[in-house]
Protein backbone atom coordinates (compact mmCIF):
# COMPACT_ATOMS: atom_id res chain seq x y z
CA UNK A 1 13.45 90.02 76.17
CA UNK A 2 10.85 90.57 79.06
CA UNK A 3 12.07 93.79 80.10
CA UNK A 4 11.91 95.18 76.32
CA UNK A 5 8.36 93.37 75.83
CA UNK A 6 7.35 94.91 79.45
CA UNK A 7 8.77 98.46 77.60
CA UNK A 8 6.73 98.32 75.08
CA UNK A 9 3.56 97.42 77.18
CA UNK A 10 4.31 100.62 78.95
CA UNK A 11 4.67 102.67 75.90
CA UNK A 12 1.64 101.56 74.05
CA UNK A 13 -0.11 101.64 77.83
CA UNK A 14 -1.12 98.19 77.66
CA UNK A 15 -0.88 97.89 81.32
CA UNK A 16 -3.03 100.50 81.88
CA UNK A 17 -6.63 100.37 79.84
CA UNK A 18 -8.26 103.39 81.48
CA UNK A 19 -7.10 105.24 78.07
CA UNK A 20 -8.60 102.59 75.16
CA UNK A 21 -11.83 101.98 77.64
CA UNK A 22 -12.26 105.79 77.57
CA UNK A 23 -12.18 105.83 73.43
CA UNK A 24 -13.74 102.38 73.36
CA UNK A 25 -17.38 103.08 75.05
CA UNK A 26 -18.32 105.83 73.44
CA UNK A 27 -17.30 104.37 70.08
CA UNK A 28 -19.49 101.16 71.28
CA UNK A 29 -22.41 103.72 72.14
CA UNK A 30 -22.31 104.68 68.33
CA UNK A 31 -22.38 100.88 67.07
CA UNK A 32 -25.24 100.09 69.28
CA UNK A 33 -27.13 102.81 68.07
CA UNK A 34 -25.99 102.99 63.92
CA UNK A 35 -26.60 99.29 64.51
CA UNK A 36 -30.40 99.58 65.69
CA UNK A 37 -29.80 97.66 69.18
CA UNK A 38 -28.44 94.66 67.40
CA UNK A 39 -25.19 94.98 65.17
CA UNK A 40 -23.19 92.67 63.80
CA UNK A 41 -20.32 90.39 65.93
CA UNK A 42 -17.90 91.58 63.07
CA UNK A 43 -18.39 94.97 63.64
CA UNK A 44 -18.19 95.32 66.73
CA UNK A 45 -14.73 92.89 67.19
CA UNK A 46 -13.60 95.68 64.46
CA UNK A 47 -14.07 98.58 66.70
CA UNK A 48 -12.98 96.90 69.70
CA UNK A 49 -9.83 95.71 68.15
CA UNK A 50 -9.51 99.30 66.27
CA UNK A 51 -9.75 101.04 69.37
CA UNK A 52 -6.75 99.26 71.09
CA UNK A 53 -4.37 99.35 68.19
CA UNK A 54 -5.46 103.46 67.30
CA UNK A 55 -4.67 104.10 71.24
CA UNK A 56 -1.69 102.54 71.17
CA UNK A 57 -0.24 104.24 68.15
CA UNK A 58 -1.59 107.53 69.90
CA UNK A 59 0.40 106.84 73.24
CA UNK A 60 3.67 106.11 70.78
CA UNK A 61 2.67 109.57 68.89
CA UNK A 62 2.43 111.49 72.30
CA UNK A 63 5.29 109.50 74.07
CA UNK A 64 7.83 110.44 70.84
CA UNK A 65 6.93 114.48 70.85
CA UNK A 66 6.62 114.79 74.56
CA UNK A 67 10.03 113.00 74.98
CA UNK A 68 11.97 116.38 75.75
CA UNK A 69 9.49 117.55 78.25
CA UNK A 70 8.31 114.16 80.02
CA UNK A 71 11.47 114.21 82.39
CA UNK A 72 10.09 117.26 83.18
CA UNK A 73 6.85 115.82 84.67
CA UNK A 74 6.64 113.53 87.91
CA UNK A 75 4.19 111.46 86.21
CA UNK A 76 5.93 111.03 83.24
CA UNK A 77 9.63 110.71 83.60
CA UNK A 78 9.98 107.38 83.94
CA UNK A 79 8.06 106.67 80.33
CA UNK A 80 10.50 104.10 78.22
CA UNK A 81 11.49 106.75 75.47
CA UNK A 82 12.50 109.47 78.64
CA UNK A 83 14.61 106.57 80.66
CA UNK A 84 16.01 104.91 77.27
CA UNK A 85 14.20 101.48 77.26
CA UNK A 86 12.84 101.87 73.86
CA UNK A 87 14.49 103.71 71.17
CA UNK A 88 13.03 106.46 68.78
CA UNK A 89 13.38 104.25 65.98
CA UNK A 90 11.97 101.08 67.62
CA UNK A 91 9.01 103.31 68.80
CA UNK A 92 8.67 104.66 64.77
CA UNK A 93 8.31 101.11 64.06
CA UNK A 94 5.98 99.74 66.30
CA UNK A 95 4.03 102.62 65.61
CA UNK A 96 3.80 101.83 61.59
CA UNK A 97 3.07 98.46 62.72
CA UNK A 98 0.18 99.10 64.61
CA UNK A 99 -1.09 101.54 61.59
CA UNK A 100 -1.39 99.06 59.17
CA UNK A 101 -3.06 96.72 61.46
CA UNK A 102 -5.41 99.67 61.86
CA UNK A 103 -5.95 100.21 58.25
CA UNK A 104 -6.25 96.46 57.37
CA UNK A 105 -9.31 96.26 59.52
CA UNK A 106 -10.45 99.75 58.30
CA UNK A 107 -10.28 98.43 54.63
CA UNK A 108 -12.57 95.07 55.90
CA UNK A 109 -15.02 98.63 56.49
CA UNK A 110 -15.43 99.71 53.07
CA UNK A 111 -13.61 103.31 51.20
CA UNK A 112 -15.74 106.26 52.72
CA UNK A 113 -15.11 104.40 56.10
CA UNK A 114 -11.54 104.37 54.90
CA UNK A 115 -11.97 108.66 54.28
CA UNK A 116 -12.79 108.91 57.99
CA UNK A 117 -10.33 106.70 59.22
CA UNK A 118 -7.51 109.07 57.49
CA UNK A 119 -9.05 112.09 58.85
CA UNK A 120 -8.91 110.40 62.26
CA UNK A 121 -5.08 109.18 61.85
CA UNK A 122 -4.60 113.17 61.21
CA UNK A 123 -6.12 113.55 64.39
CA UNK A 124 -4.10 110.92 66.61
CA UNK A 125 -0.56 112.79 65.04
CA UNK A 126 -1.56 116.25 65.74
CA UNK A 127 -3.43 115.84 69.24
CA UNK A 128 0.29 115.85 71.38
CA UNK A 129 1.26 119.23 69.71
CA UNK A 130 -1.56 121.41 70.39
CA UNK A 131 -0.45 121.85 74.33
CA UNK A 132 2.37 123.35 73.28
CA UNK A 133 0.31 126.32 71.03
CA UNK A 134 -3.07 126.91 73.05
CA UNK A 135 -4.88 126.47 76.39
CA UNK A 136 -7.63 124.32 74.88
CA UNK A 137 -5.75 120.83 73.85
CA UNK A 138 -8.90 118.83 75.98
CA UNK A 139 -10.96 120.47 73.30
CA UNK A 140 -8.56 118.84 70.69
CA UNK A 141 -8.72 115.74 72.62
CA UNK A 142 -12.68 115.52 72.40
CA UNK A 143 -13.07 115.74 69.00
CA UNK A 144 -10.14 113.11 68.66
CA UNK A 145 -11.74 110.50 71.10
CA UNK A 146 -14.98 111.48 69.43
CA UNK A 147 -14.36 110.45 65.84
CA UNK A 148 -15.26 106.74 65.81
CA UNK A 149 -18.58 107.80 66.44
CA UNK A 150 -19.24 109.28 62.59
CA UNK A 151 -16.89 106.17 62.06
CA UNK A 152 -19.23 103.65 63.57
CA UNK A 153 -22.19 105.20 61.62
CA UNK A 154 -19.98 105.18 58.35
CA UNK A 155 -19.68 101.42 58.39
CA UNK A 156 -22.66 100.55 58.99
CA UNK A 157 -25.38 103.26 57.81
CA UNK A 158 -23.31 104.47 54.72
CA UNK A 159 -23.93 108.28 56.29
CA UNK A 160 -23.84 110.47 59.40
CA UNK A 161 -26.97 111.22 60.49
CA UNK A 162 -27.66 114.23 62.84
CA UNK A 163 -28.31 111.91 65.88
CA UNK A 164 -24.54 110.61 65.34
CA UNK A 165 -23.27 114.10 65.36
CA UNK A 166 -25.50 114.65 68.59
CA UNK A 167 -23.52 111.68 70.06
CA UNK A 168 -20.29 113.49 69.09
CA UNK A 169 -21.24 116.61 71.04
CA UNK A 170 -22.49 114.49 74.25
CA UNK A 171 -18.88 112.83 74.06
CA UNK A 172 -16.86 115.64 73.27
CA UNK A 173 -18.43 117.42 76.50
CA UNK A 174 -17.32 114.55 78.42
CA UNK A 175 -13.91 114.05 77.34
CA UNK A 176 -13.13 117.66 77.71
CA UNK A 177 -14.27 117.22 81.36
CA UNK A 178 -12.24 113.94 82.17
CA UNK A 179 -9.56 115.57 80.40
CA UNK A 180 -9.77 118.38 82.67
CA UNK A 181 -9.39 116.43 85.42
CA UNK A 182 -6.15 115.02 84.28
CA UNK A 183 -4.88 118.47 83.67
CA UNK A 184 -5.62 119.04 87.19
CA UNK A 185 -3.30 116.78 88.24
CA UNK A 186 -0.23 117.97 86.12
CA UNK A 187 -1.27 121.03 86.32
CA UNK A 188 1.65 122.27 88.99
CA UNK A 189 4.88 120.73 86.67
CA UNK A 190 2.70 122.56 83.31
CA UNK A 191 2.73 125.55 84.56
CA UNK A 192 6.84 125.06 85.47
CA UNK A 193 7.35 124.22 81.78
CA UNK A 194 5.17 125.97 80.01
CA UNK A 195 2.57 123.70 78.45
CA UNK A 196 -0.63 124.66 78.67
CA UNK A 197 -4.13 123.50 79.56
CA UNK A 198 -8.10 124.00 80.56
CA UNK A 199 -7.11 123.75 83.87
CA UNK A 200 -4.90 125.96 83.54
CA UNK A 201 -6.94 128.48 81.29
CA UNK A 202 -9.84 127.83 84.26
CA UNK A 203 -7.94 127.87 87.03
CA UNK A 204 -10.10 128.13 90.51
CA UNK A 205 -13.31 127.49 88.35
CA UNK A 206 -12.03 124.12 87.09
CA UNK A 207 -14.65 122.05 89.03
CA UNK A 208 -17.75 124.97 87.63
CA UNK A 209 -16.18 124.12 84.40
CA UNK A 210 -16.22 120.03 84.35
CA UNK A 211 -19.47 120.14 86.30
CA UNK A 212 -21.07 122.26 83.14
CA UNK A 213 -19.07 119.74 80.82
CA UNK A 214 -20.66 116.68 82.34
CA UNK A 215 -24.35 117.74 82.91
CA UNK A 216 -24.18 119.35 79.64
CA UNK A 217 -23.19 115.76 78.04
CA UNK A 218 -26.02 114.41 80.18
CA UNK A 219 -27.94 116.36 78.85
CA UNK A 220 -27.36 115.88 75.51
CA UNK A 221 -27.70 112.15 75.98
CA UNK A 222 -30.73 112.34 77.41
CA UNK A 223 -32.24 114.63 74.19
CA UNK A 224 -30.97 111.39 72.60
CA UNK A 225 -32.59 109.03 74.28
CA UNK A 226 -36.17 111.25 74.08
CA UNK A 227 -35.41 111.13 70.29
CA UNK A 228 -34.88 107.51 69.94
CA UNK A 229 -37.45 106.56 72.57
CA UNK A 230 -34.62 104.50 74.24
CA UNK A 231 -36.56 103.90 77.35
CA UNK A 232 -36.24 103.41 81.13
CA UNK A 233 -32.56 101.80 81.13
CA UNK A 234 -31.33 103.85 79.11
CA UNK A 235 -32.06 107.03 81.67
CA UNK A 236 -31.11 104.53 84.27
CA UNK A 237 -27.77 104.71 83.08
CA UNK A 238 -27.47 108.37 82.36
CA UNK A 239 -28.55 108.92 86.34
CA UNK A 240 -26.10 105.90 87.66
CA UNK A 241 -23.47 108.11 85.29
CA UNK A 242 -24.98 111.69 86.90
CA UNK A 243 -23.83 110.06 90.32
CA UNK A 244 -20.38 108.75 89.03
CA UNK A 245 -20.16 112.83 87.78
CA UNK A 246 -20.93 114.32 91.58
CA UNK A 247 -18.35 111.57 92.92
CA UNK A 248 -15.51 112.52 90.52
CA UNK A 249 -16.44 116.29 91.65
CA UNK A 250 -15.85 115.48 95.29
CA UNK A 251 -12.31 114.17 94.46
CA UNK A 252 -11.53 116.75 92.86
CA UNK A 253 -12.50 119.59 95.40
CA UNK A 254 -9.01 119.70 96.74
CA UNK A 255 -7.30 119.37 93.71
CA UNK A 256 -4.54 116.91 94.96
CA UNK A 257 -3.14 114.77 92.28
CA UNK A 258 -3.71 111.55 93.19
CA UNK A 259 -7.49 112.48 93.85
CA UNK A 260 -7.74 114.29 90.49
CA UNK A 261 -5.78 111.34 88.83
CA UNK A 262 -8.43 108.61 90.59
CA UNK A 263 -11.49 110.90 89.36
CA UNK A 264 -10.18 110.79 85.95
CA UNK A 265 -10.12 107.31 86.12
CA UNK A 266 -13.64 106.79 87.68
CA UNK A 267 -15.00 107.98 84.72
CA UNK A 268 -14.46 104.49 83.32
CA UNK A 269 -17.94 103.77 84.97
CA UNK A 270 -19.70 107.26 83.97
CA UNK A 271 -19.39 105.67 80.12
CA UNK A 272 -19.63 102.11 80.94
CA UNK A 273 -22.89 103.06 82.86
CA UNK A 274 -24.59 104.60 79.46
CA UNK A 275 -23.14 101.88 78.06
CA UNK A 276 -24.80 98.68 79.53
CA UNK A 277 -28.32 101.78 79.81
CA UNK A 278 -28.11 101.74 76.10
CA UNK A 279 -27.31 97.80 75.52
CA UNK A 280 -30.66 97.01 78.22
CA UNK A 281 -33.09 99.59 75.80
């Protein structure tokens, strides 16, 4: 029983939050701000919780398509559905469970909150296969870990204002950058199996490329916070972010893959930073 339940924490990356705190602070940027500095308790435990459970039942969705080609991959190949721990069919379920938990709390959230939502569960399903067709599946990737920011406005502003879909842009930069970075590290067993990637697209410009990504999302941000008259914090935690940026760039200079792996997972602190900026405005 504990080395199934430990299978399962492994699929669904329980063990390893990097993945829902990536989704999770941008989609808390976009409730502070639909929510004026101050929403509500209920919305936020919504997103939070949302966040975890859509992850998870993106991991499943990536884990199940990649299966043929994760034994393929050093970092991979030892994921439950390659080694046999979990079966396809007990993934399929666990997977439906976790969607109707998701749509349960998306229903709490009102029926055009509910139209986004199934635009985003297209998202999640579609993400994995997208390596497989074109070079840009970090692009695919922002947009995907981007979409509970029109969510967050949704549910509590009834629209999506253009600040929102500034928000979307400044995030979408970023992921494509972290995302990048992650690429990096797989980039040597991609190229063996043919799946494809920015970094691979890039190549010896990758750190130009995330560099751009990052200041550009910075930069974006900070338009925001001129626009919303957010205040000293708030560019407090865009510059503590700036620094996280030039750190992650230094790992990644000699593109090993345990560096490139531990920048990726710095950036934990570049959105965590803009974060706790945007909760002290």
């Amino acid at each position: 029983m504990f080395k199934k339940l430990s299978a399962y924490t492994r699929l669904t990356r329980m063990n390893k939050p990097v993945g829902w705190l990536l989704l999770l602070w941008p989609t808390l940027w976009a409730v502070w701000i639909a929510g004026y500095g101050s929403p509500k308790i209920t919305i936020v435990v919504i997103f939070v919780v949302g966040v975890i459970i859509m992850r998870a039942a993106g991991c499943i969705v990536n884990d199940y398509l990649d299966k043929d080609l994760d034994g393929h991959v050093s970092r991979t190949r030892n994921r439950p559905l390659v080694t046999g721990e979990v079966t396809t069919y007990e993934a399929l379920l666990l997977f439906v469970v976790l969607i109707v938990m998701a749509l349960f709390l998306v229903l709490i959230l009102g029926r055009l909150t509910l139209l986004f939502a199934l635009v985003g569960f297209f998202l999640v399903i579609t993400y994995p296969l997208f390596k497989r067709f074109t070079h840009l599946p970090q692009l695919y990737l922002g947009v995907v870990f981007s979409w509970g920011i029109p969510l967050a406005f949704v549910a509590q502003q009834g629209k999506v204002p253009n600040i929102a879909w500034m928000l979307f842009l400044a995030n979408f930069l970023w992921v494509v950058a972290y995302d990048t970075m992650y690429a990096m590290a797989d980039r040597p067993d991609d190229k063996k199996i043919g799946i494809k990637s920015t970094a691979i697209l890039v190549g010896k410009y990758d750190l130009i490329f995330n560099i751009a990504c990052q200041a550009a999302s910075l930069g974006v941000l900070a338009a925001i916070g001129n626009l919303l008259e957010l205040g000293l914090w708030f560019y407090a935690g865009l510059c503590v972010a700036g620094l996280t940026a030039v750190y992650q760039s230094y790992l990644c200079k000699s593109r090993d893959r345990e560096l490139c792996l531990k920048a990726f997972i710095n950036n934990i602190w570049f959105g965590g930073a803009i974060f706790i900026g945007l909760v002290m405005a």
